[in-house]
C-alpha atoms as a PDB file:
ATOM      1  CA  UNK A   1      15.130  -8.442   8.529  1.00  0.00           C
ATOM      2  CA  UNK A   2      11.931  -8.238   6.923  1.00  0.00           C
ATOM      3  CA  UNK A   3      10.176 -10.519   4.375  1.00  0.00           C
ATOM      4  CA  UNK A   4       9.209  -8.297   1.522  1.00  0.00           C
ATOM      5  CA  UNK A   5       5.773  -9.640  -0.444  1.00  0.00           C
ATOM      6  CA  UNK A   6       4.319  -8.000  -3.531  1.00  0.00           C
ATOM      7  CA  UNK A   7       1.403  -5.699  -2.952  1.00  0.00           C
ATOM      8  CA  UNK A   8      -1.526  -5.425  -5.516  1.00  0.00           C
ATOM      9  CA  UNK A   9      -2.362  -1.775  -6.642  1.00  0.00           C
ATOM     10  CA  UNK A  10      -5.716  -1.552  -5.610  1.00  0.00           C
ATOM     11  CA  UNK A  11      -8.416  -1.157  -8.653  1.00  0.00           C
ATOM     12  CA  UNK A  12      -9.661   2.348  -9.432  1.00  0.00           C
ATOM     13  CA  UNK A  13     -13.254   3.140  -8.008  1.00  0.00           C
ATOM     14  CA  UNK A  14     -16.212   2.948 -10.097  1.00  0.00           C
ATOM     15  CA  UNK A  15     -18.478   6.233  -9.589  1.00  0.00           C
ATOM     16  CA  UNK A  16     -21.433   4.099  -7.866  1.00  0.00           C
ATOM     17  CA  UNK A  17     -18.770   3.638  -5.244  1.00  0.00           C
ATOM     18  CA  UNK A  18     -17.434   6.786  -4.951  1.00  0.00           C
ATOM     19  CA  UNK A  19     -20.714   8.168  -4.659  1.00  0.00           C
ATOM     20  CA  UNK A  20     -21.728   6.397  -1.831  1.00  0.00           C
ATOM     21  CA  UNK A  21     -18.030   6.283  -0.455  1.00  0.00           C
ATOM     22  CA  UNK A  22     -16.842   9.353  -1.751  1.00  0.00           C
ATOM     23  CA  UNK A  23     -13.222   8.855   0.425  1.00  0.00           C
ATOM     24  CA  UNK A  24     -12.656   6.141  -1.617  1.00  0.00           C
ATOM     25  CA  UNK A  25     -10.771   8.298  -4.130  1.00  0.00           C
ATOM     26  CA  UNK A  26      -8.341   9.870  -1.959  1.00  0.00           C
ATOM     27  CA  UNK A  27      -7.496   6.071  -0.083  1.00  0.00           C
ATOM     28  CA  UNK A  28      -6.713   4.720  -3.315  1.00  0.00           C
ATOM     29  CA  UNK A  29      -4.786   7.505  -4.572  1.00  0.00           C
ATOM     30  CA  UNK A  30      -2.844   7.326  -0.915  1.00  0.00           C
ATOM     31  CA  UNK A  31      -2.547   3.254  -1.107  1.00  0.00           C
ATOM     32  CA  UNK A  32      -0.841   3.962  -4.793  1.00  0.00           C
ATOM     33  CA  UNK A  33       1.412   6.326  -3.563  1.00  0.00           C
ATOM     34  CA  UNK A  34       2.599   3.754  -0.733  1.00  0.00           C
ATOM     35  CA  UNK A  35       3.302   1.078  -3.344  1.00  0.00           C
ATOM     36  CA  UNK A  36       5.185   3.461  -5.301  1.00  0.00           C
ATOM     37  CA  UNK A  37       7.112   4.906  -2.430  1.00  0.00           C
ATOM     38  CA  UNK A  38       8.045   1.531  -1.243  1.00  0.00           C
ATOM     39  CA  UNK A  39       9.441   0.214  -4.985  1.00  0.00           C
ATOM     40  CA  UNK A  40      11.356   3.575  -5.348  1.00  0.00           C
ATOM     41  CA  UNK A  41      12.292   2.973  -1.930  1.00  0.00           C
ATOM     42  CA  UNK A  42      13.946  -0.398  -2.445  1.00  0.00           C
ATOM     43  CA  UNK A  43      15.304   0.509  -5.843  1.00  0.00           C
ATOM     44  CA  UNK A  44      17.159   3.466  -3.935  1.00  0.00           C
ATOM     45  CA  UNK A  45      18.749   0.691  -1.330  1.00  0.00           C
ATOM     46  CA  UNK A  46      20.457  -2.178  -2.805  1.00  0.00           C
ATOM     47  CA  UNK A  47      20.137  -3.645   0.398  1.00  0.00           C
ATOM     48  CA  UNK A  48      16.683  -4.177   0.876  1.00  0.00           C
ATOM     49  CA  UNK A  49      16.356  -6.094  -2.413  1.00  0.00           C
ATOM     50  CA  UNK A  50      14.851  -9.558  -2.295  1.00  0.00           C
ATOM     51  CA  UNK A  51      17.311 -12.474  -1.303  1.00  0.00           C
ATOM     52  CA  UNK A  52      17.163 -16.024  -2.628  1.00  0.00           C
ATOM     53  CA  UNK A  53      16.240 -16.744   1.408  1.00  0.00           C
ATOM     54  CA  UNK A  54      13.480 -13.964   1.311  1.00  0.00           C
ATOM     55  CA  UNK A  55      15.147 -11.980   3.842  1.00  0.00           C
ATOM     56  CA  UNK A  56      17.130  -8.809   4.127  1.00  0.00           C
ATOM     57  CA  UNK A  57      19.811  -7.942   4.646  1.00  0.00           C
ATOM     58  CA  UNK A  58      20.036  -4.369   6.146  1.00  0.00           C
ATOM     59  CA  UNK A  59      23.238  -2.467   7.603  1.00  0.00           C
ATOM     60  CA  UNK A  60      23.746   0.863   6.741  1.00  0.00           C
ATOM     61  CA  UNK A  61      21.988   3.649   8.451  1.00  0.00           C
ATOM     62  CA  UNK A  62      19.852   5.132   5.200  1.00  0.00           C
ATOM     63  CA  UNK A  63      18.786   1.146   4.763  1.00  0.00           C
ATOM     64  CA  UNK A  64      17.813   1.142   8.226  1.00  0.00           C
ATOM     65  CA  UNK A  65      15.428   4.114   7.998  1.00  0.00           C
ATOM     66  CA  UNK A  66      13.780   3.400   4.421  1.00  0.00           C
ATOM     67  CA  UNK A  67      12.875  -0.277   6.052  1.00  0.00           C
ATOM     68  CA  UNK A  68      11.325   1.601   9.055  1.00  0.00           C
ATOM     69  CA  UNK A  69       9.638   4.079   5.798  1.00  0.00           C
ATOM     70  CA  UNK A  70       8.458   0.653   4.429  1.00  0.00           C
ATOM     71  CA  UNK A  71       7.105  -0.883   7.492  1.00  0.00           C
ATOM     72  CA  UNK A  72       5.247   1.878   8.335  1.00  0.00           C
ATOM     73  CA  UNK A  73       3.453   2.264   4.906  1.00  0.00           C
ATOM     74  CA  UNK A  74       2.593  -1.295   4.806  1.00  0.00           C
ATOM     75  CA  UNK A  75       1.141  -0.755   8.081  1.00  0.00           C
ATOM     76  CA  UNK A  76      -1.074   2.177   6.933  1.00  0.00           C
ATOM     77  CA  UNK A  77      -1.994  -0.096   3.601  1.00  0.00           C
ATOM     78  CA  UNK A  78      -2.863  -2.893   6.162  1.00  0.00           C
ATOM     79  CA  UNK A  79      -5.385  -0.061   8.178  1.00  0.00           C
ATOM     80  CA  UNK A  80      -6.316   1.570   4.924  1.00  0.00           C
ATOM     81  CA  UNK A  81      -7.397  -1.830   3.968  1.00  0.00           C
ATOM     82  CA  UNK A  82      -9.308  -2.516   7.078  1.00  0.00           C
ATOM     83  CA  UNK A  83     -11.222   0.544   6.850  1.00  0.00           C
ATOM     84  CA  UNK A  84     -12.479  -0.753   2.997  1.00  0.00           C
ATOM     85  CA  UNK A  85     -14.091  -3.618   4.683  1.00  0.00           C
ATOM     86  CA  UNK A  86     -16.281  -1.861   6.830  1.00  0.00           C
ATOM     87  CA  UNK A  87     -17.968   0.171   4.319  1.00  0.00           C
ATOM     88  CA  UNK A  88     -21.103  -1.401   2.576  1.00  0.00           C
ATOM     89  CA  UNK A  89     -22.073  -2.395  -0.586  1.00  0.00           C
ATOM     90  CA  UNK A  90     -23.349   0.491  -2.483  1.00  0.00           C
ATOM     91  CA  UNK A  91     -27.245   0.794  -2.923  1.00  0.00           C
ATOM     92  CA  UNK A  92     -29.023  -0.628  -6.217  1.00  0.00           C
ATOM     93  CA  UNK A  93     -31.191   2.063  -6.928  1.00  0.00           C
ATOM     94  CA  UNK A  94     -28.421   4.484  -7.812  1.00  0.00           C
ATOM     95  CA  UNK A  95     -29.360   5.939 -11.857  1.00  0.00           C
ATOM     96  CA  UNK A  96     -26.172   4.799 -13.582  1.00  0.00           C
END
């Protein structure tokens, strides 16, 4: 069905950009908790492991629904990630 791809975990915040982003915390506690979700999620279904072709091969009905659980946190990653590059750099004249 679906080509599966590794994600990166995203890198922690430093406090000069949670300071001037402070939601930065809670998006990459949430994007860390998708790539979890999704490896537990595909350790749970045999099905949905990687194939030589790169494809899936899904069947059963509990495959079926964790790929449409998978899908749909890769597609909140993918707008989680698009709201990161709208926010600026932070400003220079911060104390630490």
């Amino acid at each position: 069905m679906r080509v599966r791809r590794r994600r990166r975990v995203p890198a922690l915040p430093t406090c000069r950009e949670l300071l001037c982003a402070p939601e930065l915390g809670i998006l990459t506690s949430l994007e860390t908790s998708l790539h979890i979700a999704i490896v537990a999620i595909v350790a749970a279904q045999p099905e949905l492991h990687p194939t030589a072709d790169g494809y899936d091969t899904v069947s059963t009905p509990a495959a079926l629904a964790a790929d449409h659980v998978i899908v749909c946190a890769q597609t909140l990653a993918v707008a989680i990630a698009a709201y990161r590059a709208t926010l600026h750099d932070p400003p220079q004249d911060l104390p630490f």
